[in-house]
Protein backbone atom coordinates (compact mmCIF):
# COMPACT_ATOMS: atom_id res chain seq x y z
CA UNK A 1 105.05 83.97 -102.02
CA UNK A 2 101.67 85.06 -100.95
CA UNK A 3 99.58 82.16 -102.67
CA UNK A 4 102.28 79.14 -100.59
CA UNK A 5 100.12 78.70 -97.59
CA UNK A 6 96.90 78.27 -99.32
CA UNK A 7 98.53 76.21 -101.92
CA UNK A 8 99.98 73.96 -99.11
CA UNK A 9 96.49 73.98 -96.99
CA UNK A 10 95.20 72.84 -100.11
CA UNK A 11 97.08 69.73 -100.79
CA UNK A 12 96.36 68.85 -97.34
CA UNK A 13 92.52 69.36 -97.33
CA UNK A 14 92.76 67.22 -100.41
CA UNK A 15 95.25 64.45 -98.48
CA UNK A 16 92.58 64.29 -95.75
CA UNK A 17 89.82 63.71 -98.35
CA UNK A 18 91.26 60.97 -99.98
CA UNK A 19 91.98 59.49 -96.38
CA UNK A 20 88.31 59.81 -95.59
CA UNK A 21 86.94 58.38 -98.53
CA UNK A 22 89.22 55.01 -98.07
CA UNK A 23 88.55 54.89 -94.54
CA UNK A 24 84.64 55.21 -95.23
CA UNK A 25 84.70 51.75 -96.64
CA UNK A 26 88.14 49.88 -94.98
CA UNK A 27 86.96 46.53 -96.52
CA UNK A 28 86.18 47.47 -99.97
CA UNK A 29 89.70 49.49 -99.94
CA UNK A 30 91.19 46.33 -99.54
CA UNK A 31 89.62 44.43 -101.76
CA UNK A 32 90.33 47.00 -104.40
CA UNK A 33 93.82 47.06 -103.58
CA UNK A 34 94.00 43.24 -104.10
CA UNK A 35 92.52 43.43 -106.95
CA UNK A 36 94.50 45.60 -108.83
CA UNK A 37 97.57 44.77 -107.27
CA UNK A 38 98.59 48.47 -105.39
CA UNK A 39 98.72 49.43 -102.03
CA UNK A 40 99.03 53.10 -102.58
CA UNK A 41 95.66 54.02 -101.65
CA UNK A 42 95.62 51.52 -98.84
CA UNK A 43 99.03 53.46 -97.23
CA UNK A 44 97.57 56.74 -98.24
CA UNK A 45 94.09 56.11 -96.15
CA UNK A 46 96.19 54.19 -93.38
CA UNK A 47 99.43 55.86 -93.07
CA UNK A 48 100.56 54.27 -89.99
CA UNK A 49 100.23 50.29 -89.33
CA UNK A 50 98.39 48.13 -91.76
CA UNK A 51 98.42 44.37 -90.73
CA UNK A 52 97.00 41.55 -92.17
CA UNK A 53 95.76 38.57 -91.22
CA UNK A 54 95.40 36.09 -94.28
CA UNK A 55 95.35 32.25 -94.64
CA UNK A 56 97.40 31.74 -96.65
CA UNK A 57 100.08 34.17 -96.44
CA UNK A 58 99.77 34.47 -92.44
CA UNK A 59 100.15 37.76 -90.82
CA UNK A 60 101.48 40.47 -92.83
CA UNK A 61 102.92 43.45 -90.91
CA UNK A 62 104.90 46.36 -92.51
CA UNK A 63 104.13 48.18 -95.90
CA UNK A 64 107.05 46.33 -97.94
CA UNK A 65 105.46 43.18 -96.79
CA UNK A 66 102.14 44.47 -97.78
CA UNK A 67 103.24 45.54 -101.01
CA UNK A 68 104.51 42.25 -101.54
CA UNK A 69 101.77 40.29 -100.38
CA UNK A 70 99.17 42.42 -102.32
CA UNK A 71 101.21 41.38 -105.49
CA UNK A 72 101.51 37.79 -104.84
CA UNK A 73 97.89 38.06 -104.29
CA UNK A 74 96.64 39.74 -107.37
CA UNK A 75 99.00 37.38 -109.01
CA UNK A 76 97.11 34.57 -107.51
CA UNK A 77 93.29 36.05 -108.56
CA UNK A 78 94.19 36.25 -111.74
CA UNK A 79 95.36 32.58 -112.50
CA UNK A 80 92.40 31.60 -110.70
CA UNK A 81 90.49 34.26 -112.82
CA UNK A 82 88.76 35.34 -109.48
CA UNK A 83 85.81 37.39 -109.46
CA UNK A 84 84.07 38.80 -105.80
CA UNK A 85 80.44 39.39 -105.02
CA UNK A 86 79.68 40.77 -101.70
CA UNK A 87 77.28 38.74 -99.95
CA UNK A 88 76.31 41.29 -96.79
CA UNK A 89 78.21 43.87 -94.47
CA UNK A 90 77.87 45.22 -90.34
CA UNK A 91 79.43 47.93 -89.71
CA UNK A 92 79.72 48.66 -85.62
CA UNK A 93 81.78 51.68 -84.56
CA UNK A 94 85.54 51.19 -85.88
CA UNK A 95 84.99 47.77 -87.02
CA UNK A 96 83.42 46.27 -90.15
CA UNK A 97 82.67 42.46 -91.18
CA UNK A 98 81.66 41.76 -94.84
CA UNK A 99 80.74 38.48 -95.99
CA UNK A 100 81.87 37.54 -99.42
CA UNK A 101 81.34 35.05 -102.29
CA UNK A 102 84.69 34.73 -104.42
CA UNK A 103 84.34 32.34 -107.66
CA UNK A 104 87.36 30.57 -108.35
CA UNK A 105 88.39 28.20 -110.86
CA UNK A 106 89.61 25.23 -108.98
CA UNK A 107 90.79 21.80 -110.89
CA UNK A 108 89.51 23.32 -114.16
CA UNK A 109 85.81 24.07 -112.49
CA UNK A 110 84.26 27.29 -110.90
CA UNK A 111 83.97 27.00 -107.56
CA UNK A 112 81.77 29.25 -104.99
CA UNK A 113 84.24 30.17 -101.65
CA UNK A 114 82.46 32.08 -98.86
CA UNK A 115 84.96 34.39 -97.44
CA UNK A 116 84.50 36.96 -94.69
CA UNK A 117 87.22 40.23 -94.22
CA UNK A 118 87.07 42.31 -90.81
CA UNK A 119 88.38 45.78 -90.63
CA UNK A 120 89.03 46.48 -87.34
CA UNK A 121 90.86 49.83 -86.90
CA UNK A 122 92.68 50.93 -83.88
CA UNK A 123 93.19 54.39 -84.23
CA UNK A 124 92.25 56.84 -87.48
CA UNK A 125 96.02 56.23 -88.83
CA UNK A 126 96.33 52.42 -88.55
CA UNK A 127 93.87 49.20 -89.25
CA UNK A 128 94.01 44.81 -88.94
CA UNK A 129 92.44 43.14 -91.93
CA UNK A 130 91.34 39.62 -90.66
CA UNK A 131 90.30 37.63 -93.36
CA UNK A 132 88.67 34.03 -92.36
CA UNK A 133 87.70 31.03 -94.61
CA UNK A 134 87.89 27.68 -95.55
CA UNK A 135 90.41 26.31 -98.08
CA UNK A 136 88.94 23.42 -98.74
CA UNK A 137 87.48 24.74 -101.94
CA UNK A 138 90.37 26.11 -103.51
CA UNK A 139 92.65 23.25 -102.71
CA UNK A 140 91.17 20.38 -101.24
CA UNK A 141 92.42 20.63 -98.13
CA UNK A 142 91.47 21.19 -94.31
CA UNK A 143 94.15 23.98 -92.79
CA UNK A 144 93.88 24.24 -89.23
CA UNK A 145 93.82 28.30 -88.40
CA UNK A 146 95.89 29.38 -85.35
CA UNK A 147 94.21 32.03 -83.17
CA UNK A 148 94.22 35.20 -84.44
CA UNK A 149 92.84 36.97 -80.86
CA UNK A 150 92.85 36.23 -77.84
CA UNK A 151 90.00 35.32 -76.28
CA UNK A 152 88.12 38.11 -74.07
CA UNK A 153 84.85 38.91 -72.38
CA UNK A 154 82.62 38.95 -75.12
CA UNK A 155 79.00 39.87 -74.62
CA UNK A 156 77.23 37.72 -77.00
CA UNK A 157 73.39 38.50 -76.08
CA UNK A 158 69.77 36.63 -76.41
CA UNK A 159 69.89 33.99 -78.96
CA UNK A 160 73.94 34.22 -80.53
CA UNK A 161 74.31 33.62 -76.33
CA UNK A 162 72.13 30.70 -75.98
CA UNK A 163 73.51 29.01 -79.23
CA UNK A 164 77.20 29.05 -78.00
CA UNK A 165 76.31 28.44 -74.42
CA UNK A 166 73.81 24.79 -75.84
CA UNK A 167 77.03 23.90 -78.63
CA UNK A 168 79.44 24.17 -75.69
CA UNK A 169 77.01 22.19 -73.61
CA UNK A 170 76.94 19.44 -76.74
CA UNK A 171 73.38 20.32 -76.04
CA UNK A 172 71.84 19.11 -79.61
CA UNK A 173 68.20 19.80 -79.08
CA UNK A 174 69.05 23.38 -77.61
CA UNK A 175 70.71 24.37 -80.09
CA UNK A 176 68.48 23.54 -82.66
CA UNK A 177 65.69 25.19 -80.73
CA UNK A 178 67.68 28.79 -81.33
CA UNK A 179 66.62 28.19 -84.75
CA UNK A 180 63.77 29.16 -86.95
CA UNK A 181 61.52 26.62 -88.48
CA UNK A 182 62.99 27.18 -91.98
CA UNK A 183 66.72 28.37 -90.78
CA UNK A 184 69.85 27.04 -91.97
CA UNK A 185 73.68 26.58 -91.33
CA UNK A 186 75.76 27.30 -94.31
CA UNK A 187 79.35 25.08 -93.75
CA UNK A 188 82.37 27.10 -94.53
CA UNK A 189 83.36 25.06 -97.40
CA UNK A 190 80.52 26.48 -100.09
CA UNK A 191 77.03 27.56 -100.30
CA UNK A 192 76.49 23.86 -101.72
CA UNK A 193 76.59 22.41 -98.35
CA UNK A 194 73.79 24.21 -96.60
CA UNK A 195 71.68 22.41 -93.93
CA UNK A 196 67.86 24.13 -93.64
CA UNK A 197 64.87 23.18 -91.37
CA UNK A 198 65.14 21.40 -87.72
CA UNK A 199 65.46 17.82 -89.03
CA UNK A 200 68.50 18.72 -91.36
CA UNK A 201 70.10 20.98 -88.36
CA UNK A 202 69.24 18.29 -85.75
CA UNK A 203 71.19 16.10 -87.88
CA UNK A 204 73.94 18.34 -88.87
CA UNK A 205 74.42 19.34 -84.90
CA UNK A 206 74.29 16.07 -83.78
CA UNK A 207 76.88 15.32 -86.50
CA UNK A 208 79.50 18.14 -84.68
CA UNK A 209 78.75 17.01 -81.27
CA UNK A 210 79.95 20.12 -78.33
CA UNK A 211 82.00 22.40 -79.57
CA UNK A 212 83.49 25.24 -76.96
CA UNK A 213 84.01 28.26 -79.03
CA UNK A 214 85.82 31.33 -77.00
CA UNK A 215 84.65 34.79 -78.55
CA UNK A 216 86.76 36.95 -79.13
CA UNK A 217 85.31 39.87 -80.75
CA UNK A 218 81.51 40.95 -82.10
CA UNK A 219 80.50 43.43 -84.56
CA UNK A 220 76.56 43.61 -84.11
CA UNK A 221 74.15 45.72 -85.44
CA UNK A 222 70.95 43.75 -83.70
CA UNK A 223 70.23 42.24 -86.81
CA UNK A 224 73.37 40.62 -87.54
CA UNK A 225 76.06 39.71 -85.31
CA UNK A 226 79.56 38.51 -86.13
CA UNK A 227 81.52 36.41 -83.94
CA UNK A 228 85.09 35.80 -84.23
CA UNK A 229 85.96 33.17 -81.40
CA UNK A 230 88.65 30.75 -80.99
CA UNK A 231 87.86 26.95 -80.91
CA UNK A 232 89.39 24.94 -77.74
CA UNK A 233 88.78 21.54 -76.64
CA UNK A 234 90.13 20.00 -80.18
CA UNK A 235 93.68 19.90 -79.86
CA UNK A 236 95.29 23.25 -80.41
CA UNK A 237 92.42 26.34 -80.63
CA UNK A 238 91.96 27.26 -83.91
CA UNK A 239 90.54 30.44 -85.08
CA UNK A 240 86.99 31.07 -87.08
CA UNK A 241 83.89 33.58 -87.66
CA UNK A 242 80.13 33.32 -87.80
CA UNK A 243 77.67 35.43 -88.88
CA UNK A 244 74.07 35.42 -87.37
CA UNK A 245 71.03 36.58 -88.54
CA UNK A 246 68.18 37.08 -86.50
CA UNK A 247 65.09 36.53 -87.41
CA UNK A 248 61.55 39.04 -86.73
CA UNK A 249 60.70 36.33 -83.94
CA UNK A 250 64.12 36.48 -82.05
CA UNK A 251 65.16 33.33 -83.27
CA UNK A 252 67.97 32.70 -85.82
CA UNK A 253 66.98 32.71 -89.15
CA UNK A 254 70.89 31.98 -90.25
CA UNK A 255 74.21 31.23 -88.79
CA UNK A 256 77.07 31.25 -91.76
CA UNK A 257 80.65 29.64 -90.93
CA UNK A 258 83.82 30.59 -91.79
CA UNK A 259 86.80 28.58 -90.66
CA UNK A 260 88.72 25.54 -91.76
CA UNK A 261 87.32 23.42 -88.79
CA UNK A 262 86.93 19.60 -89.62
């Protein structure tokens, strides 16, 4: 049969398509998958390891434990009649970070939750979805995060350095000086709780006293840099993310939280 290898080279050229088009966007593959509650496209753009990393469900590894969590999942959306806005993305070589708004209803009330999803992928046939947030606003409850990575050398240049090296210090005014005028600190727990201008972020820094974070990995663009670290120094480390955004003058013009840290 004459027309069997080109039939065959065919199906592949279109297997490889499909593969590039979910791996062009790893985050929004996921989300999609979530949402409507299959992970065939996930498998079929990843067909070696997919792991997650959720906090709820803790680390999923395997593609019957996917499949199951993705169900339980979409399950879960849908009785809390769930609806995601994306908020802002970096992309940085194999790894992506996209900060999300997710309105829940919550106690019979919509409720904003910020919640940030990394796609970091190791190789082009496997990826680790790290997804990082506070539950407080879904449940009313603090949930200490176990690390996720370890901690490594890290470079975390100019400003992102000098705020991490002045919270570490417990070094108030320092850290507030990384700031613009008319920055602010969005808390993990909602956009409500958003502290703007140096006498609210003295006051929310003093507040938090030093606080050692350990990075652990960066995905920066030079505009925006997100940090996933590990906190030490409060009882066991727990795990978290922040996003910076620099500002035209060098300084921060934003730093955005997401972890379940008290």
């Amino acid at each position: 049969m004459p027309w069997f290898p080109e039939f065959s080279t065919a199906i592949e050229l279109s297997r490889r398509d499909a593969r590039a088009r979910g791996q062009a966007d790893p985050v929004m593959q996921y989300l999609k998958a979530l949402d409507d509650g299959g992970a065939g496209a996930l498998e079929r753009a990843w067909p070696g390891e997919v792991v997650v990393h959720d906090p709820r469900a803790g680390e999923v590894r395997g593609h019957h434990d996917l499949r199951a969590f993705i169900r339980d999942n979409k399950a879960w959306m849908a009785a809390h009649q769930s609806r995601i806005s994306v908020v802002g993305s970096i992309t940085v070589g194999s790894r992506a970070v996209v900060e999300l708004l997710a309105h829940v209803l919550h106690e019979g009330s919509e409720v904003a939750w910020p919640v940030a999803v990394v796609a970091d992928s190791m190789d082009e046939r496997s990826i680790d979805f790290r997804t990082y947030c506070s539950q407080w606003p879904v449940d009313g409850r603090r949930h200490p995060r176990a690390p996720i990575l370890p901690a490594a050398p890290v470079e975390t240049p100019g400003v992102v350095g000098r705020y991490v090296e002045a919270l570490a210090a417990g070094d108030t005014e320092s850290v507030v000086k990384t700031f613009a005028p008319d920055a602010y600190v969005q808390e993990a727990i909602g956009p409500d709780n958003v502290h703007r201008g140096t006498s609210e972020l003295q006051a929310y820094y003093s507040a938090r006293g030093r606080e050692d974070l350990r990075p652990c990995a960066t995905a920066d663009d030079g505009t925006s840099c997100a940090l996933e670290y590990n906190l030490v120094g409060r009882g066991e480390p727990q795990a978290g993310l922040a996003v910076f955004e620099r500002g035209t003058d060098g300084l921060l013009a934003a730093v955005r939280l997401y972890d379940d840290i008290e």
